[in-house]
N, C-alpha and C. Protein backbone atom coordinates (compact mmCIF):
# COMPACT_ATOMS: atom_id res chain seq x y z
N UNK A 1 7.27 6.82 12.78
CA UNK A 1 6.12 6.08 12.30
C UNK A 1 6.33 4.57 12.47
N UNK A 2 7.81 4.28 12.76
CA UNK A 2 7.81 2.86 12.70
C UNK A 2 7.40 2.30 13.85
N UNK A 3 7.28 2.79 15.12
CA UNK A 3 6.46 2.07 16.54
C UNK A 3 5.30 1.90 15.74
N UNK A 4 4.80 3.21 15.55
CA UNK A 4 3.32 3.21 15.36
C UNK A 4 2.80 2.02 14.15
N UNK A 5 4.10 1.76 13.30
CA UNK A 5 3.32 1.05 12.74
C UNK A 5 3.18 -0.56 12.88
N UNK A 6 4.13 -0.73 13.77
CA UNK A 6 3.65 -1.92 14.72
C UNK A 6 3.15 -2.16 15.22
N UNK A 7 2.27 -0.91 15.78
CA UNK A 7 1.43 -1.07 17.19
C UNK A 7 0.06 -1.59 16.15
N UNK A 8 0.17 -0.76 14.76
CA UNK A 8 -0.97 -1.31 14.37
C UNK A 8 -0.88 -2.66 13.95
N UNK A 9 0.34 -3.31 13.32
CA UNK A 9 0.13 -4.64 12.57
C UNK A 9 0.33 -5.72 13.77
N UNK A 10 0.30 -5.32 15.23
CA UNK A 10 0.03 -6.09 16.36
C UNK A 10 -1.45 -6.19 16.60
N UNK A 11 -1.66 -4.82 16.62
CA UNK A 11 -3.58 -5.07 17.39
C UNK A 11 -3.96 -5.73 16.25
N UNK A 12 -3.70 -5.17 14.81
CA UNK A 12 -5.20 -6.02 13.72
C UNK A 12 -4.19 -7.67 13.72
N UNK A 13 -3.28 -8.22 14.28
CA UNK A 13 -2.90 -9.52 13.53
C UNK A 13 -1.89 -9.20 12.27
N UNK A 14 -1.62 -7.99 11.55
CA UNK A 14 -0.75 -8.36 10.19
C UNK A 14 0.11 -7.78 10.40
N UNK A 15 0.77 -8.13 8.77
CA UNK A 15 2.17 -8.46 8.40
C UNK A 15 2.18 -6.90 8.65
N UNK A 16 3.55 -6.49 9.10
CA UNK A 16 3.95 -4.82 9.07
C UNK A 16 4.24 -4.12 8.28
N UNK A 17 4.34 -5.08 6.87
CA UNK A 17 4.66 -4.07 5.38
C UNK A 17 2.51 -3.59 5.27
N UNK A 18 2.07 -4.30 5.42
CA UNK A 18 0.49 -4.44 5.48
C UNK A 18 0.33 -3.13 5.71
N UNK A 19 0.44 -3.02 7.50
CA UNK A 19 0.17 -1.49 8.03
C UNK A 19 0.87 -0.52 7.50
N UNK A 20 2.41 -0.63 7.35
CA UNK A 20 2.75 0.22 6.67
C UNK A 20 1.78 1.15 5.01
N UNK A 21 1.22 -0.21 4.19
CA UNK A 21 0.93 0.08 3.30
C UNK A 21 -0.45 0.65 3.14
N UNK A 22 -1.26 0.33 4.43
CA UNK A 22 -2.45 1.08 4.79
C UNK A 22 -2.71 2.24 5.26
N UNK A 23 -1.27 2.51 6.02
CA UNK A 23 -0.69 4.05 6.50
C UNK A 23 -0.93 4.88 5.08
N UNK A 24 -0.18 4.19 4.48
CA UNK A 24 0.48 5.17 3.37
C UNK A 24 -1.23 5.47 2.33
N UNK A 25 -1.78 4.44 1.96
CA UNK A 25 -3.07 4.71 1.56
C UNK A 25 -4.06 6.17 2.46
N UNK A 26 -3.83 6.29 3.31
CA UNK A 26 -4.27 7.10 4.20
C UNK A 26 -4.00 8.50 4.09
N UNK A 27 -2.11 8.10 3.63
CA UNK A 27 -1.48 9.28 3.66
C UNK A 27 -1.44 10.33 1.86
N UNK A 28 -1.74 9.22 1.16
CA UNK A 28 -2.01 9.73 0.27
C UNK A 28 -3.38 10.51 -0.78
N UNK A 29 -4.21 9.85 0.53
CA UNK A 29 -6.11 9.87 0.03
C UNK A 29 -5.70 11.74 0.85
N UNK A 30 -5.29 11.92 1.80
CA UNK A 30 -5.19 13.12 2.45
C UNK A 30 -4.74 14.18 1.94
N UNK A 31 -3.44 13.54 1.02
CA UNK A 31 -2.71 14.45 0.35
C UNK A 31 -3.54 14.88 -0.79
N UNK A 32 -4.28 13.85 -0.98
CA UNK A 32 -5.15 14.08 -2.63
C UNK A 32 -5.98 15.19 -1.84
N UNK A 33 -6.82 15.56 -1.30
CA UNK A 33 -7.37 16.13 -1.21
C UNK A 33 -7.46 17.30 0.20
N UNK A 34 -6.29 17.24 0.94
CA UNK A 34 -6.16 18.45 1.96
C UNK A 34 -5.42 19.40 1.36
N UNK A 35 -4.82 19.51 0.23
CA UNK A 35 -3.61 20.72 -0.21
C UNK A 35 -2.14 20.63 0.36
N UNK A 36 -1.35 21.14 -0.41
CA UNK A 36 -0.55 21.02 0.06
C UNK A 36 0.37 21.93 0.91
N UNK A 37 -0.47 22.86 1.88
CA UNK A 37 -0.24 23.17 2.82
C UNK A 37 -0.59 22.87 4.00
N UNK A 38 -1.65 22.26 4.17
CA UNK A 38 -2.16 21.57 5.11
C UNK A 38 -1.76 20.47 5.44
N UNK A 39 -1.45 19.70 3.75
CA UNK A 39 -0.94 18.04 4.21
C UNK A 39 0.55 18.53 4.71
N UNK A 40 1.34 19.67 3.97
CA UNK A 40 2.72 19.53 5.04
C UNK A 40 2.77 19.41 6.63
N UNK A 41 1.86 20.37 6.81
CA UNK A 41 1.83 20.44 8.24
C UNK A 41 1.40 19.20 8.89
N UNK A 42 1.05 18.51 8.49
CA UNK A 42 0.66 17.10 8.80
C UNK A 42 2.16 16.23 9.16
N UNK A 43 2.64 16.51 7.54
CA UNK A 43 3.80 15.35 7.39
C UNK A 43 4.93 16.03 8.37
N UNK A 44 4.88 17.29 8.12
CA UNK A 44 5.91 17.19 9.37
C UNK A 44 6.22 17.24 10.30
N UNK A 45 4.96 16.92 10.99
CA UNK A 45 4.79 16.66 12.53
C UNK A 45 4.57 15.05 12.53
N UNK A 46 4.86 14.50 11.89
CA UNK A 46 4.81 12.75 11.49
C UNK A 46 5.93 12.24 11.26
N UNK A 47 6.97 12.22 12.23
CA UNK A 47 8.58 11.70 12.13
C UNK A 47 8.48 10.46 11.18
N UNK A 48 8.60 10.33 10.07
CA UNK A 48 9.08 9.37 8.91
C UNK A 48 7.90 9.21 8.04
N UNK A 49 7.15 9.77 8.05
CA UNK A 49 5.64 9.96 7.73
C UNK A 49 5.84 10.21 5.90
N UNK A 50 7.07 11.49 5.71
CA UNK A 50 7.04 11.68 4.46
C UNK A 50 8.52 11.01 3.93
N UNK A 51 8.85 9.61 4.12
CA UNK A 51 9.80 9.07 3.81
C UNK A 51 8.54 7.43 3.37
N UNK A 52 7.94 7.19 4.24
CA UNK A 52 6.73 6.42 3.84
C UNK A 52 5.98 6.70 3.02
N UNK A 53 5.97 8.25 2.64
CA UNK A 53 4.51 8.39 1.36
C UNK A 53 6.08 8.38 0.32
N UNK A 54 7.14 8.39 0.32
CA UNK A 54 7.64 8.97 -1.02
C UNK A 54 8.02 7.20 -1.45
N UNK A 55 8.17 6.34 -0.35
CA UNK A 55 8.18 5.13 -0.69
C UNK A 55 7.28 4.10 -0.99
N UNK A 56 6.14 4.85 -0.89
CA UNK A 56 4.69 3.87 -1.07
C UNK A 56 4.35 4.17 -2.41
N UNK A 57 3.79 3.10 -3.17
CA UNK A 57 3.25 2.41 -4.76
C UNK A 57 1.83 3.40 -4.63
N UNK A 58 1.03 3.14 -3.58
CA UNK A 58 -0.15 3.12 -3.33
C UNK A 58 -0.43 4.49 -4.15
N UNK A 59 0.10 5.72 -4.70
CA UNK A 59 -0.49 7.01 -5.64
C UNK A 59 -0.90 6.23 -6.80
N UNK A 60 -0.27 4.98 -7.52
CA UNK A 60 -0.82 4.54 -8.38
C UNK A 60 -1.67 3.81 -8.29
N UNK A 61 -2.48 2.88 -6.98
CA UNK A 61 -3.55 2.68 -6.83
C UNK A 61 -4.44 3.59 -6.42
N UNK A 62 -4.04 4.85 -6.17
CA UNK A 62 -4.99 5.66 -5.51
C UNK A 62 -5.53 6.55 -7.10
N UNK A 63 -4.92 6.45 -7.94
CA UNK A 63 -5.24 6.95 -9.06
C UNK A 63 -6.32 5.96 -9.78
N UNK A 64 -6.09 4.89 -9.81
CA UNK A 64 -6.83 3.56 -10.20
C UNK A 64 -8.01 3.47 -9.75
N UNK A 65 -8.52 3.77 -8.21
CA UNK A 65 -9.17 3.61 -7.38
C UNK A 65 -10.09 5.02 -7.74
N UNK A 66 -9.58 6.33 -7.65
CA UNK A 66 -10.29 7.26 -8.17
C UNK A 66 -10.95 7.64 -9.39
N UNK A 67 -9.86 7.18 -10.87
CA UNK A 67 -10.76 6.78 -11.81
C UNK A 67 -11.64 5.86 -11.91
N UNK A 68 -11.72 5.06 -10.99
CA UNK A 68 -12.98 4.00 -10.90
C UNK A 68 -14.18 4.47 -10.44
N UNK A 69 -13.99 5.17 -9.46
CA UNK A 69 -14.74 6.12 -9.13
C UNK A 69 -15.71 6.92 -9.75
N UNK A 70 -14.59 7.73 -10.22
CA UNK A 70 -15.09 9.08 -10.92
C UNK A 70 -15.82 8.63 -12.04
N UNK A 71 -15.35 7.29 -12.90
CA UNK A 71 -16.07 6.69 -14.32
C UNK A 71 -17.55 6.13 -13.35
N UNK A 72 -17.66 5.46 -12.39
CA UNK A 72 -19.16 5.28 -12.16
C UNK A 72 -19.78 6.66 -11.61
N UNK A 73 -19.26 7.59 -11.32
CA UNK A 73 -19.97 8.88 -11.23
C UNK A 73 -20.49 8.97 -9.86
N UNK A 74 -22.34 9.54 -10.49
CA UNK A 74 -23.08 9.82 -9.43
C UNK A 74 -23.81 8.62 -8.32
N UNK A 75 -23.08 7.58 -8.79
CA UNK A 75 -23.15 6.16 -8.55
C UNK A 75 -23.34 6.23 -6.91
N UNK A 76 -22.30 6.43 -6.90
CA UNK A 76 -21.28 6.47 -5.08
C UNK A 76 -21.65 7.71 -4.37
N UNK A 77 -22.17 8.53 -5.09
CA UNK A 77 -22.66 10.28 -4.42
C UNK A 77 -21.67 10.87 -5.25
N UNK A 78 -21.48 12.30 -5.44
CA UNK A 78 -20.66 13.00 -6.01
C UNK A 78 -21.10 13.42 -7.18
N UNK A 79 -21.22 14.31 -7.67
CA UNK A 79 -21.15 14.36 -9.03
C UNK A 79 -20.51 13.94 -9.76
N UNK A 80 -20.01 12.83 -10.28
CA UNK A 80 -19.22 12.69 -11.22
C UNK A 80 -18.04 12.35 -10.43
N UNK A 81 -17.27 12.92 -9.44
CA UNK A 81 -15.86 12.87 -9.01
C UNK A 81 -15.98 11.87 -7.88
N UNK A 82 -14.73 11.40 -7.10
CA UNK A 82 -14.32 10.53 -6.49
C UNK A 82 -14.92 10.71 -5.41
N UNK A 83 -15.58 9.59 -4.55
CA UNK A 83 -15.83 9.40 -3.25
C UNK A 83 -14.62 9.19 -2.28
N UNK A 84 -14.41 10.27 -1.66
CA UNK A 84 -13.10 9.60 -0.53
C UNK A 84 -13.19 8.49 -0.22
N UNK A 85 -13.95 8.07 0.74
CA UNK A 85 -14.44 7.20 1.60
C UNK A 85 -14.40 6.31 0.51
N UNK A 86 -14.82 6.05 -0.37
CA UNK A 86 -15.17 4.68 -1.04
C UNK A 86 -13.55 4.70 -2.34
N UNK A 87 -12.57 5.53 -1.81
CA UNK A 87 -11.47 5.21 -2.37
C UNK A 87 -10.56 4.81 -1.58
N UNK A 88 -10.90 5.50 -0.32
CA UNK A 88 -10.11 4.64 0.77
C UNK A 88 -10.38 3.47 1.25
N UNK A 89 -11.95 2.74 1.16
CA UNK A 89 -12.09 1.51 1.75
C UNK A 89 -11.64 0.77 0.07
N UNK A 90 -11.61 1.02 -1.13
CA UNK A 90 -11.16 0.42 -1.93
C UNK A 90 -9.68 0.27 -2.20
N UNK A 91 -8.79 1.38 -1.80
CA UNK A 91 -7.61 0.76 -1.06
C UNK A 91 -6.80 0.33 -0.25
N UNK A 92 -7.91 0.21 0.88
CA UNK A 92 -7.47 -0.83 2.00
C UNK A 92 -7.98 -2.03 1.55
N UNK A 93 -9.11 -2.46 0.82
CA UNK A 93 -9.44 -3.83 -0.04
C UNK A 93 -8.15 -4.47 -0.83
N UNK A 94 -7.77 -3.52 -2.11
CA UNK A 94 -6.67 -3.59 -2.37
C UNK A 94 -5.06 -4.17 -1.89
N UNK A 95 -5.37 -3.77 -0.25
CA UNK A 95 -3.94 -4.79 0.46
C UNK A 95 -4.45 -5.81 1.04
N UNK A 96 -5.74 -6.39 1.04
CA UNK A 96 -5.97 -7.27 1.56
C UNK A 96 -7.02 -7.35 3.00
N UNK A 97 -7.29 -5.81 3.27
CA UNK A 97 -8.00 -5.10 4.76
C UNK A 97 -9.42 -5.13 4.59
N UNK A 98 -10.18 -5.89 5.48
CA UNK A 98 -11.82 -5.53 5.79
C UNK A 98 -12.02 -4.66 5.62
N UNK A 99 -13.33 -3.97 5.90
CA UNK A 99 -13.94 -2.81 6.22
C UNK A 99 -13.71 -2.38 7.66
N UNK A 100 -13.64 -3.63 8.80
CA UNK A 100 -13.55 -3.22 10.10
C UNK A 100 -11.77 -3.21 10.33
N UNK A 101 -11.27 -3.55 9.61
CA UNK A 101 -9.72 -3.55 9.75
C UNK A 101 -9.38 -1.59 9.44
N UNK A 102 -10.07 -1.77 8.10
CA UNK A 102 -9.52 -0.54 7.49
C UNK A 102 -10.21 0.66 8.21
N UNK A 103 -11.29 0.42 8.88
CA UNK A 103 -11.39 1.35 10.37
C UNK A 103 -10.51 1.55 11.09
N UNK A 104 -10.47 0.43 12.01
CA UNK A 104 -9.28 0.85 13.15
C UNK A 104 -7.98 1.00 12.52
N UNK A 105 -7.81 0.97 11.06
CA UNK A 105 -6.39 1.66 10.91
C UNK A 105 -6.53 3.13 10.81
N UNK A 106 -7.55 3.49 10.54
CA UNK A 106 -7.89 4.75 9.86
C UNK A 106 -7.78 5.56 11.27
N UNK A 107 -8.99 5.33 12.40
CA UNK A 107 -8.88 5.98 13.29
C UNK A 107 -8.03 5.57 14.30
N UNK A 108 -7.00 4.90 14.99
CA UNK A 108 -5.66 4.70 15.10
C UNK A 108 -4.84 5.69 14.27
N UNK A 109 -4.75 5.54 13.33
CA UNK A 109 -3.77 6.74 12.01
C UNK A 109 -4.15 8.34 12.96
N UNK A 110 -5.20 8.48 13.01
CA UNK A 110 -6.04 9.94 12.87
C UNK A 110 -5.91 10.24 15.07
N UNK A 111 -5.94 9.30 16.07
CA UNK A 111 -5.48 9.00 16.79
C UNK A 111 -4.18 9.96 17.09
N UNK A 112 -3.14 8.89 16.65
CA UNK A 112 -1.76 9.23 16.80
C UNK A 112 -1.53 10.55 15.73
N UNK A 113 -1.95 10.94 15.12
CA UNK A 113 -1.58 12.34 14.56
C UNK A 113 -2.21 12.95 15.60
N UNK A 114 -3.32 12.96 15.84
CA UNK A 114 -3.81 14.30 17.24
C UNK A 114 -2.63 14.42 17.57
N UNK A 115 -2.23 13.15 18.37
CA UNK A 115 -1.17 13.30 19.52
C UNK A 115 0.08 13.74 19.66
N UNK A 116 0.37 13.43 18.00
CA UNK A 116 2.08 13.78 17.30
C UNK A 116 1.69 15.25 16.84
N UNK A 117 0.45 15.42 15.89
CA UNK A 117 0.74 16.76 15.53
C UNK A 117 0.07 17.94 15.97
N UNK A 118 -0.99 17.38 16.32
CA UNK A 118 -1.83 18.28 17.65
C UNK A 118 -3.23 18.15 16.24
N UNK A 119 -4.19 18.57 17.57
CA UNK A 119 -5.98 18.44 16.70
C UNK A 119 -5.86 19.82 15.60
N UNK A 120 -5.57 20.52 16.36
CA UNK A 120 -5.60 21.71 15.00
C UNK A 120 -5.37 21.58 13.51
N UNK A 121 -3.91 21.04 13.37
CA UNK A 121 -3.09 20.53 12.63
C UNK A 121 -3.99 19.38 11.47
N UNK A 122 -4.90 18.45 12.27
CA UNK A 122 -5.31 17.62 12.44
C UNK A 122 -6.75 17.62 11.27
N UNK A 123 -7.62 18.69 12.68
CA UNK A 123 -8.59 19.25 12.01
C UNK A 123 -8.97 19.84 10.77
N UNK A 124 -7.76 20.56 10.17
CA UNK A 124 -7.55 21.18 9.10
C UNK A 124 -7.38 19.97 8.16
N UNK A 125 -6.49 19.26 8.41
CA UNK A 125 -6.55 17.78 6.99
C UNK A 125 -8.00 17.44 6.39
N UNK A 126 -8.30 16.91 7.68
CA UNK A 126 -9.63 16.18 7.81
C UNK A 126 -10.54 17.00 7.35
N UNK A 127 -10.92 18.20 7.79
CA UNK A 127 -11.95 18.73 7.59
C UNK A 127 -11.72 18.86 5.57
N UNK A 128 -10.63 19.08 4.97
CA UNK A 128 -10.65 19.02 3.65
C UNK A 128 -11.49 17.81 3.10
N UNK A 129 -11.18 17.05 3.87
CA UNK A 129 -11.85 15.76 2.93
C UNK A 129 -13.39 15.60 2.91
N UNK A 130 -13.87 15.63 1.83
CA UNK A 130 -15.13 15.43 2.06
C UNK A 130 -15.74 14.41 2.50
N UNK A 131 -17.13 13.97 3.51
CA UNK A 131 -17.25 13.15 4.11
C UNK A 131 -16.80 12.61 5.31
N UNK A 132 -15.08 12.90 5.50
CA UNK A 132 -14.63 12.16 6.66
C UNK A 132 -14.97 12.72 7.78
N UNK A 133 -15.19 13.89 7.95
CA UNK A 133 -15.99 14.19 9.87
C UNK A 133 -17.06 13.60 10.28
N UNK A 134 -17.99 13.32 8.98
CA UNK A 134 -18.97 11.98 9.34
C UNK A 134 -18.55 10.97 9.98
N UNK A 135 -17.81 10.47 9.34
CA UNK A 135 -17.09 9.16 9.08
C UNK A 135 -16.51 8.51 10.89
N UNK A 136 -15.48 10.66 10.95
CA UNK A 136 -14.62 10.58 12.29
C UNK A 136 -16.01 10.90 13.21
């Protein structure tokens, strides 16, 4: 993960703890909601992938970010529960990332997993999350 995560904090301009920490936002919005059989198969076709989520803060903003959520409700869509999408662009806000930043990290991220873990692999994450095949 560590090329990759240069390649990203080269194309957007930032610092590489940055990408790193936008990775990991990514990696944990997935985990919240693909299972955890699906997200393995993810992480372990992601050479350092689950050495980055066990070292990233970001579960406690991702908890922060989802009760914020979930307390404005049907606000954001949802009944009541968390908007992916609007927990992930709220913790890429959180490190400091646009909306168009926290794109091309997202699909870059989603990118290089095709390639590392294959679309299948892939498909199955993603398709858990609600909203994101729109999105992708």
């Amino acid at each position: 993960m560590e090329g990759f995560i240069e390649q990203i904090a080269t194309k957007l301009g930032i610092d590489s703890a940055i990408a790193e920490k936008a990775v990991a936002v990514i990696l944990n919005l997935l985990k919240q909601y693909a299972g955890d059989e699906k997200f393995s198969s993810l992480i372990a076709a992601l050479p350092g992938a689950d050495q980055m989520l066990a070292d990233s803060d970001t579960s406690s903003n991702s908890d922060v970010v989802g009760n914020l959520t979930e307390s404005l409700g049907g606000l954001f869509g949802g009944g009541g529960g968390g908007n992916p999408l609007m927990e992930l662009m709220s913790g890429m806000q959180s490190i400091g990332l646009d909306m168009d930043q926290a794109k091309t990290v997202g699909l870059e991220f989603l990118d290089h997993a095709r390639v590392t873990a294959g679309e299948d692999v892939v498909k199955n994450v993603t398709d858990a999350v609600p909203g994101l095949s729109d999105f992708i």
